[in-house]
PDB file of N, CA and C in Angstrom:
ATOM      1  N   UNK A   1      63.931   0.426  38.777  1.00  0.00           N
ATOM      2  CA  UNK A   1      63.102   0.845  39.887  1.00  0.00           C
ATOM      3  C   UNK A   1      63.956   0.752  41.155  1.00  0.00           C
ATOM      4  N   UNK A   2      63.752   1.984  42.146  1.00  0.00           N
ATOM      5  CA  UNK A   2      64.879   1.626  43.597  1.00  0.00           C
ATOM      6  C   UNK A   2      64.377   0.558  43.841  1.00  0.00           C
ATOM      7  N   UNK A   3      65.304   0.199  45.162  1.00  0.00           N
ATOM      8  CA  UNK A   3      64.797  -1.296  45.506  1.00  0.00           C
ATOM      9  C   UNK A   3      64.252  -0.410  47.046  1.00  0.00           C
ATOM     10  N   UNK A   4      64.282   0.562  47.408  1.00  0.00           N
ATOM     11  CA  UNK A   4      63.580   1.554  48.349  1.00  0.00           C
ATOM     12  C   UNK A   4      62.429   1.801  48.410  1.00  0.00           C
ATOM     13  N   UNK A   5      61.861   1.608  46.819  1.00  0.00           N
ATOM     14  CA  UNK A   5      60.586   2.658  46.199  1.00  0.00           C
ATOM     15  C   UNK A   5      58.982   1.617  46.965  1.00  0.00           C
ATOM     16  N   UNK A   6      59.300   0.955  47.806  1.00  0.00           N
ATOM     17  CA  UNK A   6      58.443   0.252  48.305  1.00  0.00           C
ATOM     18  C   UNK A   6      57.206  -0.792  46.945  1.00  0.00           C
ATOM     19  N   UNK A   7      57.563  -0.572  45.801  1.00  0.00           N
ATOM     20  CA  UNK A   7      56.905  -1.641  44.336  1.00  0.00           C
ATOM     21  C   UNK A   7      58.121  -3.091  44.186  1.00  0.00           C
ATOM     22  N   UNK A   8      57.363  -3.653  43.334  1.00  0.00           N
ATOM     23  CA  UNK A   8      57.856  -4.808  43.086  1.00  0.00           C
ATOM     24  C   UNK A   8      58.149  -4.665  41.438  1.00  0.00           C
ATOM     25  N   UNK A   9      58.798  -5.811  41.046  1.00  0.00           N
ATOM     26  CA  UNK A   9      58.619  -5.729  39.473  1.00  0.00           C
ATOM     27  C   UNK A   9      58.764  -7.004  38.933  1.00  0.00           C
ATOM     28  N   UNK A  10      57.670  -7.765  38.571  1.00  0.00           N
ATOM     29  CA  UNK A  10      57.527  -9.173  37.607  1.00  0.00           C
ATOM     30  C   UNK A  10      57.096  -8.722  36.222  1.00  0.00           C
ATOM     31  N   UNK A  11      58.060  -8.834  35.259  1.00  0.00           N
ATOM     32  CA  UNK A  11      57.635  -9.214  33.983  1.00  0.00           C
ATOM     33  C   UNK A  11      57.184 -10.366  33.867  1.00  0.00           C
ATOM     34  N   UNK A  12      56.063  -9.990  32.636  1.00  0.00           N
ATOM     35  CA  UNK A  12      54.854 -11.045  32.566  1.00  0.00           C
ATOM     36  C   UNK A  12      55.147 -11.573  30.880  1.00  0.00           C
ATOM     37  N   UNK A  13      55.910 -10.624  30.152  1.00  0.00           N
ATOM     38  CA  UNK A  13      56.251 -10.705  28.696  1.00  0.00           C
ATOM     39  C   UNK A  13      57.689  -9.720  28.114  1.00  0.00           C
ATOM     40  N   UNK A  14      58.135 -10.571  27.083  1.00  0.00           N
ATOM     41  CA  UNK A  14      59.345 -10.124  26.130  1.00  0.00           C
ATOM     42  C   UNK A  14      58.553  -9.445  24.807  1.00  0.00           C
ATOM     43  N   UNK A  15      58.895  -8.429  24.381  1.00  0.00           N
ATOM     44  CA  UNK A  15      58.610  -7.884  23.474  1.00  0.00           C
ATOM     45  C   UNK A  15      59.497  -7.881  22.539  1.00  0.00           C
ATOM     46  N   UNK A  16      59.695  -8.150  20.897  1.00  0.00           N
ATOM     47  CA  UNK A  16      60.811  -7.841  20.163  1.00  0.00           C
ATOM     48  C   UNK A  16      60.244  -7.394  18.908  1.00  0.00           C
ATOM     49  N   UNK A  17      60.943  -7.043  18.012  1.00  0.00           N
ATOM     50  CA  UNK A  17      61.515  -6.209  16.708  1.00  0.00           C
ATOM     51  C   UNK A  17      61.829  -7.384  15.698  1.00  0.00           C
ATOM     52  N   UNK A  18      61.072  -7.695  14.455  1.00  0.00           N
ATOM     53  CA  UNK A  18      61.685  -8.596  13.657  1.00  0.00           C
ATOM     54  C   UNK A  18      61.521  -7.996  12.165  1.00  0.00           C
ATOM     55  N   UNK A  19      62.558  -7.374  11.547  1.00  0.00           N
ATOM     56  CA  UNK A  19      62.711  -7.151  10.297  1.00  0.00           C
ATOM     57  C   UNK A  19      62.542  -8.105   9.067  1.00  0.00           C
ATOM     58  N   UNK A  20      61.311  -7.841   8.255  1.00  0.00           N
ATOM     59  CA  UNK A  20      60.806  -9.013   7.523  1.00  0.00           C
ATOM     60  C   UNK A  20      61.083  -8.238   6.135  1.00  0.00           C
ATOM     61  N   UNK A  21      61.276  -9.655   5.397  1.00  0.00           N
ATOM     62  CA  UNK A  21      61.859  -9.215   4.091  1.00  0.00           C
ATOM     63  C   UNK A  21      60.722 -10.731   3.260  1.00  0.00           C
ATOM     64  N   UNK A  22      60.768 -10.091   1.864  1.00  0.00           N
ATOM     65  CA  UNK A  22      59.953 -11.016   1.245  1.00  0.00           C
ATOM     66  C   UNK A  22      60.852 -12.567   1.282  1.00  0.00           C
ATOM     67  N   UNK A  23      59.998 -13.440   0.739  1.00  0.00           N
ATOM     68  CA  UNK A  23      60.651 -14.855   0.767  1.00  0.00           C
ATOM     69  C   UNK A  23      61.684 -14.836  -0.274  1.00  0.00           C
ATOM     70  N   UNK A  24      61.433 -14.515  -1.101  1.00  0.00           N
ATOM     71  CA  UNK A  24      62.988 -14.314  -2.247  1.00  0.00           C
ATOM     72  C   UNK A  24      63.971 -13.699  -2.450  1.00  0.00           C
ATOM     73  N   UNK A  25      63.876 -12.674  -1.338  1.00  0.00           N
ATOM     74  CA  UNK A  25      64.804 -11.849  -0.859  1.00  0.00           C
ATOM     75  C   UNK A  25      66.602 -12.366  -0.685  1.00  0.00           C
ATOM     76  N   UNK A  26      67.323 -12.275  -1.103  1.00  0.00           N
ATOM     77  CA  UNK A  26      68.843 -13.095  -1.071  1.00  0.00           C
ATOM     78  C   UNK A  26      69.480 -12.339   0.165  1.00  0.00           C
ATOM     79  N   UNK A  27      69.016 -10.895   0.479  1.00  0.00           N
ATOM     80  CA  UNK A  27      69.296 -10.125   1.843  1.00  0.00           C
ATOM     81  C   UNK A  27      69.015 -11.143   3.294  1.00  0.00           C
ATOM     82  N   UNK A  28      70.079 -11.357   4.051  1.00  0.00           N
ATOM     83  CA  UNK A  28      69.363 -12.809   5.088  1.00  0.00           C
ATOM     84  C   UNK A  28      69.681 -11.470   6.223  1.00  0.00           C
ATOM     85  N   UNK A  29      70.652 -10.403   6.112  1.00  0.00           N
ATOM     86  CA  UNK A  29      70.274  -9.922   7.929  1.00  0.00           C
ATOM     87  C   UNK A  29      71.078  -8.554   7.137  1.00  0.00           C
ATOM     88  N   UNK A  30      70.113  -7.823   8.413  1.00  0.00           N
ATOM     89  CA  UNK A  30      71.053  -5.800   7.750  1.00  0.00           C
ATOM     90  C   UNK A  30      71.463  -5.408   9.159  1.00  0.00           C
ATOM     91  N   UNK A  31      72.347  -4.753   9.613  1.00  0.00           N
ATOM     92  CA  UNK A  31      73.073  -4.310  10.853  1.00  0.00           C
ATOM     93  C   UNK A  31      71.903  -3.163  11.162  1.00  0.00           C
ATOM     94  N   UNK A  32      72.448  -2.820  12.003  1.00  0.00           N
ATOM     95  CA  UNK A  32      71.515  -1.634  12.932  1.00  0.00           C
ATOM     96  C   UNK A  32      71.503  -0.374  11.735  1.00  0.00           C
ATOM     97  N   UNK A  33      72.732  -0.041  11.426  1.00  0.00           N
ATOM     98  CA  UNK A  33      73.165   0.395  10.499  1.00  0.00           C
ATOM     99  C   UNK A  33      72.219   0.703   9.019  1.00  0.00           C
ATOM    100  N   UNK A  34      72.635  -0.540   8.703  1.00  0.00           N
ATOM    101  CA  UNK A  34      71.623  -0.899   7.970  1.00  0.00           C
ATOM    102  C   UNK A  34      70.135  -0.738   7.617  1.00  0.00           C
ATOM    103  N   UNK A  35      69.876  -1.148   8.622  1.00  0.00           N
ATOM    104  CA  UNK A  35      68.601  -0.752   8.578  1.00  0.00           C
ATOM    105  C   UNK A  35      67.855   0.283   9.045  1.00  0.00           C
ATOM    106  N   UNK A  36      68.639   1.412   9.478  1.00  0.00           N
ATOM    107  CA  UNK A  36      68.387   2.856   9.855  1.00  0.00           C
ATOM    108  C   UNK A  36      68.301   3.566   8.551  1.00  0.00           C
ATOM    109  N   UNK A  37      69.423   3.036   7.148  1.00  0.00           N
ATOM    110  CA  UNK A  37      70.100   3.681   6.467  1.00  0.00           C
ATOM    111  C   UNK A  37      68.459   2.889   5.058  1.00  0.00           C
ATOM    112  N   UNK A  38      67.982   1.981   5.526  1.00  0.00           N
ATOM    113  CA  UNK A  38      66.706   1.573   4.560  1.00  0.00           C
ATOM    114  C   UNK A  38      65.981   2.162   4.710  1.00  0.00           C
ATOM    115  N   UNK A  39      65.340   2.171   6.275  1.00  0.00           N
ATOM    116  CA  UNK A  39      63.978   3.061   6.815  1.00  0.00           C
ATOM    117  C   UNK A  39      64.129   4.261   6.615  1.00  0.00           C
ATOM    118  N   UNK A  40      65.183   4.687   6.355  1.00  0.00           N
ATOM    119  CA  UNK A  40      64.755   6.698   6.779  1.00  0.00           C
ATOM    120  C   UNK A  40      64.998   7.044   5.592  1.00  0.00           C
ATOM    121  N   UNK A  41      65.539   5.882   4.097  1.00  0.00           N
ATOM    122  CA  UNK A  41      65.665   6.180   2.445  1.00  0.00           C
ATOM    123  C   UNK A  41      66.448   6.974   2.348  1.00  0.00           C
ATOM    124  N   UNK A  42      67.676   6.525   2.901  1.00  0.00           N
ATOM    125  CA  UNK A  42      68.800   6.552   2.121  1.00  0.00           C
ATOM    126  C   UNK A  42      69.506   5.425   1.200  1.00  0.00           C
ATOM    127  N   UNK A  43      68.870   4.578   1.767  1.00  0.00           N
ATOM    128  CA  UNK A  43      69.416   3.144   0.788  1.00  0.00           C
ATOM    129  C   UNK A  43      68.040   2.913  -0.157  1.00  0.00           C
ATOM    130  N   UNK A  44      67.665   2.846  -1.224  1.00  0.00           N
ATOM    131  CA  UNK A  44      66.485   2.914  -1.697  1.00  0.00           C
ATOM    132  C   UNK A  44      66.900   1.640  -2.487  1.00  0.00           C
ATOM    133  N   UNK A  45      67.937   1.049  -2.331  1.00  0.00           N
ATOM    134  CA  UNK A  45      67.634  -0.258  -3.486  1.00  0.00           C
ATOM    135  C   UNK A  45      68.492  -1.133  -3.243  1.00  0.00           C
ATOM    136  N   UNK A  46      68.056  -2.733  -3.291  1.00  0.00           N
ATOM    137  CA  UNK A  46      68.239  -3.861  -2.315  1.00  0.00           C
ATOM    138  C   UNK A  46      70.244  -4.010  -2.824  1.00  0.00           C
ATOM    139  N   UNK A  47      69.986  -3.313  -4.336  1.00  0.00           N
ATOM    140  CA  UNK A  47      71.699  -4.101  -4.735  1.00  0.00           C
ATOM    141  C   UNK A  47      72.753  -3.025  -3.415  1.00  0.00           C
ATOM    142  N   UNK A  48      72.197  -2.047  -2.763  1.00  0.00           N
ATOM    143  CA  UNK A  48      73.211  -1.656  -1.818  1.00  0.00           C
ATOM    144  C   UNK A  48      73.254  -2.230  -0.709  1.00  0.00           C
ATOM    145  N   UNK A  49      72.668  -3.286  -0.923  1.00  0.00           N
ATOM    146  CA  UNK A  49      72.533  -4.663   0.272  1.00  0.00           C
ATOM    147  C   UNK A  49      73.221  -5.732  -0.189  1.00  0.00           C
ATOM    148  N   UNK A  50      73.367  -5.760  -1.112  1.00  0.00           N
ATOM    149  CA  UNK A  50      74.488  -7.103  -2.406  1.00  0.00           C
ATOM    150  C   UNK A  50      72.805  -8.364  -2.255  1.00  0.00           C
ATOM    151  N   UNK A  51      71.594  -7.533  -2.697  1.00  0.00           N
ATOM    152  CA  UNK A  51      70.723  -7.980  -3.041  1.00  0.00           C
ATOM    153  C   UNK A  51      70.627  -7.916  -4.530  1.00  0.00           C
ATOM    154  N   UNK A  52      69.406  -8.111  -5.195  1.00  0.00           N
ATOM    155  CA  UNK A  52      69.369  -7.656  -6.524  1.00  0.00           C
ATOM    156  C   UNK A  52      69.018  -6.552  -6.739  1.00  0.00           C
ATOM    157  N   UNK A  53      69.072  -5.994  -7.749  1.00  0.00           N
ATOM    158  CA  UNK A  53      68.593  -4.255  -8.447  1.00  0.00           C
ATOM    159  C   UNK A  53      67.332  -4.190  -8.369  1.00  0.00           C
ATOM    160  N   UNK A  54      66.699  -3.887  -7.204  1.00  0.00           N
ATOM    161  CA  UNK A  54      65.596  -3.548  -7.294  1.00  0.00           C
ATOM    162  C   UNK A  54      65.071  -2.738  -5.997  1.00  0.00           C
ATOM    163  N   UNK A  55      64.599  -1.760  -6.514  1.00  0.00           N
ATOM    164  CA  UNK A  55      63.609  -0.963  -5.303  1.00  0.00           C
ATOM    165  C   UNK A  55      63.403  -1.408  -3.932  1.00  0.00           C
ATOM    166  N   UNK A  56      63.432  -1.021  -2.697  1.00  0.00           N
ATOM    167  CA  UNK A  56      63.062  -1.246  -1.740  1.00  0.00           C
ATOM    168  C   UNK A  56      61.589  -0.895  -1.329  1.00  0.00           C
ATOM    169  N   UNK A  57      60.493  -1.555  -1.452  1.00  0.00           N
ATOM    170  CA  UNK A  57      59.327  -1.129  -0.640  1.00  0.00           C
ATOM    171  C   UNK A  57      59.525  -1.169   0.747  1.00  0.00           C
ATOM    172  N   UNK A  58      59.109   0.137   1.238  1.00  0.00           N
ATOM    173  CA  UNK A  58      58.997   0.125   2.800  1.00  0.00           C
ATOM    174  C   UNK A  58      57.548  -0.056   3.568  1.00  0.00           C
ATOM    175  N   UNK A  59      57.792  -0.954   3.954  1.00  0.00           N
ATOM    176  CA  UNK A  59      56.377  -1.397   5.394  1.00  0.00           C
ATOM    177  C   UNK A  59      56.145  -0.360   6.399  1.00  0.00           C
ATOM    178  N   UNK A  60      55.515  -0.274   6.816  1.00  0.00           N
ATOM    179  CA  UNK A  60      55.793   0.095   8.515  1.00  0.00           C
ATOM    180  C   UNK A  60      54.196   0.358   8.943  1.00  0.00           C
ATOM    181  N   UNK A  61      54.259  -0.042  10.389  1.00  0.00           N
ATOM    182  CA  UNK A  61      53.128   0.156  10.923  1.00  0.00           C
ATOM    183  C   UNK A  61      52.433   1.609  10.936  1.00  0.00           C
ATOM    184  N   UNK A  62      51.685   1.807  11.248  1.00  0.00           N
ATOM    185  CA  UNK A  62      50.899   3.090  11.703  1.00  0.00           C
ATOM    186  C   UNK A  62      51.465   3.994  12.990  1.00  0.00           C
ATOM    187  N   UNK A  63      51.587   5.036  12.642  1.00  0.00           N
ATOM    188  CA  UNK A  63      52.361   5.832  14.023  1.00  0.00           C
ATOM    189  C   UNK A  63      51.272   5.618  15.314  1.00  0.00           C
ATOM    190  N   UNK A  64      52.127   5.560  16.584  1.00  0.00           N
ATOM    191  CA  UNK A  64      51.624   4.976  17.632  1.00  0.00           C
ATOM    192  C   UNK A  64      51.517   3.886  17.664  1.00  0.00           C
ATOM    193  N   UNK A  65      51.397   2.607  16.987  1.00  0.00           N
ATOM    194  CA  UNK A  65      51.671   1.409  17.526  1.00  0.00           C
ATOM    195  C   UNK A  65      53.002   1.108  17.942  1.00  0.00           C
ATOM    196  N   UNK A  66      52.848   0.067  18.852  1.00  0.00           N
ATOM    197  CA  UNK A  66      53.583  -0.574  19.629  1.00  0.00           C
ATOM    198  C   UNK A  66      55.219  -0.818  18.976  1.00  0.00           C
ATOM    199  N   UNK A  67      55.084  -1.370  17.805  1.00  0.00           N
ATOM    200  CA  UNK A  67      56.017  -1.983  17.281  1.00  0.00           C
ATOM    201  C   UNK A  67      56.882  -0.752  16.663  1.00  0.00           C
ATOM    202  N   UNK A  68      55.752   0.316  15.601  1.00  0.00           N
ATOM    203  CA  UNK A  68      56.817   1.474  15.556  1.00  0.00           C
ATOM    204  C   UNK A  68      57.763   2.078  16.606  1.00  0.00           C
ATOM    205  N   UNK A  69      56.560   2.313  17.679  1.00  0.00           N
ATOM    206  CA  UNK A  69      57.596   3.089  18.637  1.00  0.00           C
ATOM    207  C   UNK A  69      58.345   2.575  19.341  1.00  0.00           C
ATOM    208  N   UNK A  70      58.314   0.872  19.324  1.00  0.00           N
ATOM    209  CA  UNK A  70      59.488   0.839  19.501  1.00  0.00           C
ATOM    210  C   UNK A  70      60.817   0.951  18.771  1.00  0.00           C
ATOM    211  N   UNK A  71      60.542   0.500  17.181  1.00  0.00           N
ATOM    212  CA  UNK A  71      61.826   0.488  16.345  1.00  0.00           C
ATOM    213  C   UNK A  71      62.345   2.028  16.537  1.00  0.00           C
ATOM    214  N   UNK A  72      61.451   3.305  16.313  1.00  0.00           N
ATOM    215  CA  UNK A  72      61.938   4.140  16.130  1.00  0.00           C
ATOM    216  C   UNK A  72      62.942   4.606  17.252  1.00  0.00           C
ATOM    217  N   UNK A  73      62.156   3.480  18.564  1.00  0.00           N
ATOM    218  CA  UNK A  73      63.323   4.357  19.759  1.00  0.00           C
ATOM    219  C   UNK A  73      64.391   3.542  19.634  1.00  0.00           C
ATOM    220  N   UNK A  74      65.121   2.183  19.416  1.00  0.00           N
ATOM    221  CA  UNK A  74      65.334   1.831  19.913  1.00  0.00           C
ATOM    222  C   UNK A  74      66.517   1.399  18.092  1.00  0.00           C
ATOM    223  N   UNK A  75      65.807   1.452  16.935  1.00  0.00           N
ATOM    224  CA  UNK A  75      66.387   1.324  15.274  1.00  0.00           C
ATOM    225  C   UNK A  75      67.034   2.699  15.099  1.00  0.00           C
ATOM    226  N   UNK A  76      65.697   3.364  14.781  1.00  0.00           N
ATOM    227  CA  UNK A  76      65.933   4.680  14.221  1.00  0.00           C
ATOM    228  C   UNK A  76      66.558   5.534  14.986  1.00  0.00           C
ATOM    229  N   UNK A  77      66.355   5.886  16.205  1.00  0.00           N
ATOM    230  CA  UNK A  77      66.829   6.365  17.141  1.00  0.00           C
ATOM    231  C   UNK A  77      66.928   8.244  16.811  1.00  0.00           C
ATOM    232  N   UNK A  78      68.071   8.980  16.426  1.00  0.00           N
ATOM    233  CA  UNK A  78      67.025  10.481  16.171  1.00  0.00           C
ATOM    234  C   UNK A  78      66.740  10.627  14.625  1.00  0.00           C
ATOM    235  N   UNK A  79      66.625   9.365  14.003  1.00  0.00           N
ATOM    236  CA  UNK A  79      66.743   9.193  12.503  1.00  0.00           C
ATOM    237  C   UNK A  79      64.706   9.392  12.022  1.00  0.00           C
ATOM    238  N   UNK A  80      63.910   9.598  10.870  1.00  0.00           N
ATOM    239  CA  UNK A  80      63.125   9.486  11.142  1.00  0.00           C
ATOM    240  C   UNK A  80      62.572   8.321   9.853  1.00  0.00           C
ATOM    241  N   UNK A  81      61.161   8.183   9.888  1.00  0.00           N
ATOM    242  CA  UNK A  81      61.167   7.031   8.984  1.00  0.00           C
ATOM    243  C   UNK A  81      60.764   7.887   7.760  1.00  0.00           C
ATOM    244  N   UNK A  82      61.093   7.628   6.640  1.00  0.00           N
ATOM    245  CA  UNK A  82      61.123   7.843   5.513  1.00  0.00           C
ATOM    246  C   UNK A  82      59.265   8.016   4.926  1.00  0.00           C
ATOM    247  N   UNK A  83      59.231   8.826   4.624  1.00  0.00           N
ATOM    248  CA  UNK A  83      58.061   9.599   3.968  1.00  0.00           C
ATOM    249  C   UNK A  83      57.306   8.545   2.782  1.00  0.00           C
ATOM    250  N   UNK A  84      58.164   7.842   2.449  1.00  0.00           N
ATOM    251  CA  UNK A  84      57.619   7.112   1.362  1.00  0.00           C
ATOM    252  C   UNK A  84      57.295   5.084   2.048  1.00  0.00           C
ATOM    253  N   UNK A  85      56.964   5.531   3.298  1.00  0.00           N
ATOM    254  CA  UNK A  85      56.584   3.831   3.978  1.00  0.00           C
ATOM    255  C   UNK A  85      55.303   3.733   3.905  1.00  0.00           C
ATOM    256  N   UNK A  86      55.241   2.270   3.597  1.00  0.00           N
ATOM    257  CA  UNK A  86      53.544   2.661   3.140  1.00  0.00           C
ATOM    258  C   UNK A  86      53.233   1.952   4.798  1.00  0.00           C
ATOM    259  N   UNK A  87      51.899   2.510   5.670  1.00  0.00           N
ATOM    260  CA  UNK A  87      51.750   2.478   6.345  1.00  0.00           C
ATOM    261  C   UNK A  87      50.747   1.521   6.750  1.00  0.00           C
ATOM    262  N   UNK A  88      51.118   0.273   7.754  1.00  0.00           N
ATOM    263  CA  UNK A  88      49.787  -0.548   7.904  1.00  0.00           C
ATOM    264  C   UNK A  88      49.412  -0.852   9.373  1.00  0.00           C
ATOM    265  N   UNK A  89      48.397  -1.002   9.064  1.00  0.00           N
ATOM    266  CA  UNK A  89      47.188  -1.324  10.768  1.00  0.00           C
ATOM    267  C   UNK A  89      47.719  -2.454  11.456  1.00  0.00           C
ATOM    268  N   UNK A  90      48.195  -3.406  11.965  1.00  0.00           N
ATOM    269  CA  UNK A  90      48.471  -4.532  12.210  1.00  0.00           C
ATOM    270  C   UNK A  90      49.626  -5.237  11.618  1.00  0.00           C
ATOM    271  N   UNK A  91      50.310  -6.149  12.645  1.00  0.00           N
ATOM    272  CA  UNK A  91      51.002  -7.287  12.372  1.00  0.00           C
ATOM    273  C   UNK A  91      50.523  -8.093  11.196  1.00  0.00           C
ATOM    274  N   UNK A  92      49.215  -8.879  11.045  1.00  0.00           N
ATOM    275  CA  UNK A  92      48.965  -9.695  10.261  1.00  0.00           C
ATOM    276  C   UNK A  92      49.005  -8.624   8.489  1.00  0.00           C
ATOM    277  N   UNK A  93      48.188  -7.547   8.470  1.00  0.00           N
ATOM    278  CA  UNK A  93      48.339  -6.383   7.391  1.00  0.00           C
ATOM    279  C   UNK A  93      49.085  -6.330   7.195  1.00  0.00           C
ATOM    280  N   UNK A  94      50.743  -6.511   7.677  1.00  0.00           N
ATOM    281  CA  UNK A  94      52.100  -6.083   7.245  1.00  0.00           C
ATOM    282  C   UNK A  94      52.834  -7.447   6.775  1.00  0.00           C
ATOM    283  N   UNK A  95      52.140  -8.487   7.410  1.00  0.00           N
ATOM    284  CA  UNK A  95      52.815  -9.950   7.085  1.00  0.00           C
ATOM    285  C   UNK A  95      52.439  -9.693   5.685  1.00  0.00           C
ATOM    286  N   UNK A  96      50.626  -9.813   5.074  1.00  0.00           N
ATOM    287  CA  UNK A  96      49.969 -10.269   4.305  1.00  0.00           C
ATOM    288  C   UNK A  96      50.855  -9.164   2.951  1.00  0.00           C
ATOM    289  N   UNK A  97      51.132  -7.865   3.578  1.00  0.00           N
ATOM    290  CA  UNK A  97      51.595  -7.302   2.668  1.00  0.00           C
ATOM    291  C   UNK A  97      53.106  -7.289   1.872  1.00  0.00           C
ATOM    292  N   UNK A  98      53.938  -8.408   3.443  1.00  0.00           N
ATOM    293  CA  UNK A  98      55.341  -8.462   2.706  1.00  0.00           C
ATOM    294  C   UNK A  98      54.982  -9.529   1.431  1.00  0.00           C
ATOM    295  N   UNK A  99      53.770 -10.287   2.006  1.00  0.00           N
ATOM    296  CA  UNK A  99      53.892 -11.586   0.610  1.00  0.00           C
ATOM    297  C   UNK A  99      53.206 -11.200  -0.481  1.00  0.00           C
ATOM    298  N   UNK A 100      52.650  -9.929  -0.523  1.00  0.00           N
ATOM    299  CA  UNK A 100      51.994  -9.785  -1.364  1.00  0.00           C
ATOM    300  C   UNK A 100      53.333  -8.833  -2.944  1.00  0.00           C
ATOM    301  N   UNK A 101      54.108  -7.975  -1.750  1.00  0.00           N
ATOM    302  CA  UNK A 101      54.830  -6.813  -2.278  1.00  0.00           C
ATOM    303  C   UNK A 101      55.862  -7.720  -3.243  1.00  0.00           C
ATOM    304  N   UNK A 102      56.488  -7.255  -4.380  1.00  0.00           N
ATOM    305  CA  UNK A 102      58.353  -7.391  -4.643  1.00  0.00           C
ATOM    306  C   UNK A 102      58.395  -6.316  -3.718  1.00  0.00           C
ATOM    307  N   UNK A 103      59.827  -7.000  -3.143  1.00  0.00           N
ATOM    308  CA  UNK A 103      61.294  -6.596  -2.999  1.00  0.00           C
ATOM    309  C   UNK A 103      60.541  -5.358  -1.786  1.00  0.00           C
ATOM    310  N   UNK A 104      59.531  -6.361  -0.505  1.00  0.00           N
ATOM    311  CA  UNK A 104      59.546  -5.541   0.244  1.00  0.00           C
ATOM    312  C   UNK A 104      60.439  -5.584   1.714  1.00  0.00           C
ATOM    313  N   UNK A 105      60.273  -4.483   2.581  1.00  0.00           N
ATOM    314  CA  UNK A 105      60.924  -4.687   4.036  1.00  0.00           C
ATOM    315  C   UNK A 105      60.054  -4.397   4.642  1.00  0.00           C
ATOM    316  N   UNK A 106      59.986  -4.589   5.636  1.00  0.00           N
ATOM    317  CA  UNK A 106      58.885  -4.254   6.814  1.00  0.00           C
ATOM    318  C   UNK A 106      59.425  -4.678   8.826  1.00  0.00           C
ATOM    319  N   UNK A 107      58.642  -3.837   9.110  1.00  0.00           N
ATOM    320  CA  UNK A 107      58.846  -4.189  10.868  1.00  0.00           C
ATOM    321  C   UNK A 107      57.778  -4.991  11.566  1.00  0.00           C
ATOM    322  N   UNK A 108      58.123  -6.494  12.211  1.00  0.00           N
ATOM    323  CA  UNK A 108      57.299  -6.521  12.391  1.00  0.00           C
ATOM    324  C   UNK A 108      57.301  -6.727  14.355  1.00  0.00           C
ATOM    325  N   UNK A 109      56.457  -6.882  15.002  1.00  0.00           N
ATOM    326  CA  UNK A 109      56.367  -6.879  16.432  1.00  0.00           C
ATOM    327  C   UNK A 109      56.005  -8.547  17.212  1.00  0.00           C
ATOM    328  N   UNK A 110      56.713  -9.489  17.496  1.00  0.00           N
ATOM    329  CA  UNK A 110      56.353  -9.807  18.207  1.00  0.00           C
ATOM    330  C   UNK A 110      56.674 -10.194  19.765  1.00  0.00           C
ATOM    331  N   UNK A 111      56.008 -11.367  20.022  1.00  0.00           N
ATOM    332  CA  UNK A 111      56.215 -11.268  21.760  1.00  0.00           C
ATOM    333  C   UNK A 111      56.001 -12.473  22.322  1.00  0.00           C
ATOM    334  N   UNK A 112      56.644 -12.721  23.233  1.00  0.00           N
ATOM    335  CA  UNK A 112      57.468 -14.394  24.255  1.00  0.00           C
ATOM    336  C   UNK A 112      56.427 -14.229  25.759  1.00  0.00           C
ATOM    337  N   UNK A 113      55.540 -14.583  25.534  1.00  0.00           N
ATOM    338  CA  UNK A 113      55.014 -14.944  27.039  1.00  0.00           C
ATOM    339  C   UNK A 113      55.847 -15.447  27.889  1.00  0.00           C
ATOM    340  N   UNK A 114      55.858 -14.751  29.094  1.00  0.00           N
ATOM    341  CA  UNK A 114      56.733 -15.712  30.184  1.00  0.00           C
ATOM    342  C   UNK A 114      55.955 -15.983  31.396  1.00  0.00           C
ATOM    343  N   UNK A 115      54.547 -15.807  31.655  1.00  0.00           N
ATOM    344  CA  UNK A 115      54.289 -16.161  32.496  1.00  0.00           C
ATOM    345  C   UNK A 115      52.757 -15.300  32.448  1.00  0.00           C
TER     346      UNK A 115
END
């Protein structure tokens, strides 16, 4: 914002991006790279992660939430998400579903009050 434009600017909150993987998952972190190359299914299976042989389920929120649009601007970038993500309503819907899934990934959204 100018510092001309006669407004102010206090952030009130941090927003972030946290890539969730099931609890047995041996995958501990995927590069930007990485995880452009999961979401948009080109990598369809965890051993091209030096995980085990198995399928990747994809998470992802519902288009227009918060958390997609941000990964997509900011992950995917002009990449798009892969046709085969199964799509859910909420943060807690996508938690409940990494523990429910094998060998899933998912995006999830959260956020740092600062004031």
């Amino acid at each position: 914002m100018p510092a001309d434009s006669g407004f102010w600017f206090n952030p009130v909150a941090w927003d972030g991006l946290v890539v969730v993987v099931g609890v047995d998952n041996p995958v501990e972190s995927l590069s930007r790279a990485e995880s452009q190359a999961v979401f948009n299914g080109r990598i369809p299976n965890w051993s091209s992660l030096a995980g085990s042989d198995q399928p990747i389920t994809l998470l992802s929120r519902e288009r227009g939430s918060g958390a997609r649009t941000l990964f997509e601007q900011r992950v995917l970038a002009e990449q798009r998400l892969s046709i085969n993500a199964l799509l859910l309503s909420g943060n807690t819907a996508l938690l409940e579903a990494v523990a429910a899934t094998p060998e899933p990934v998912g995006v999830r959204c959260w956020g740092l009050w600062t004031g």
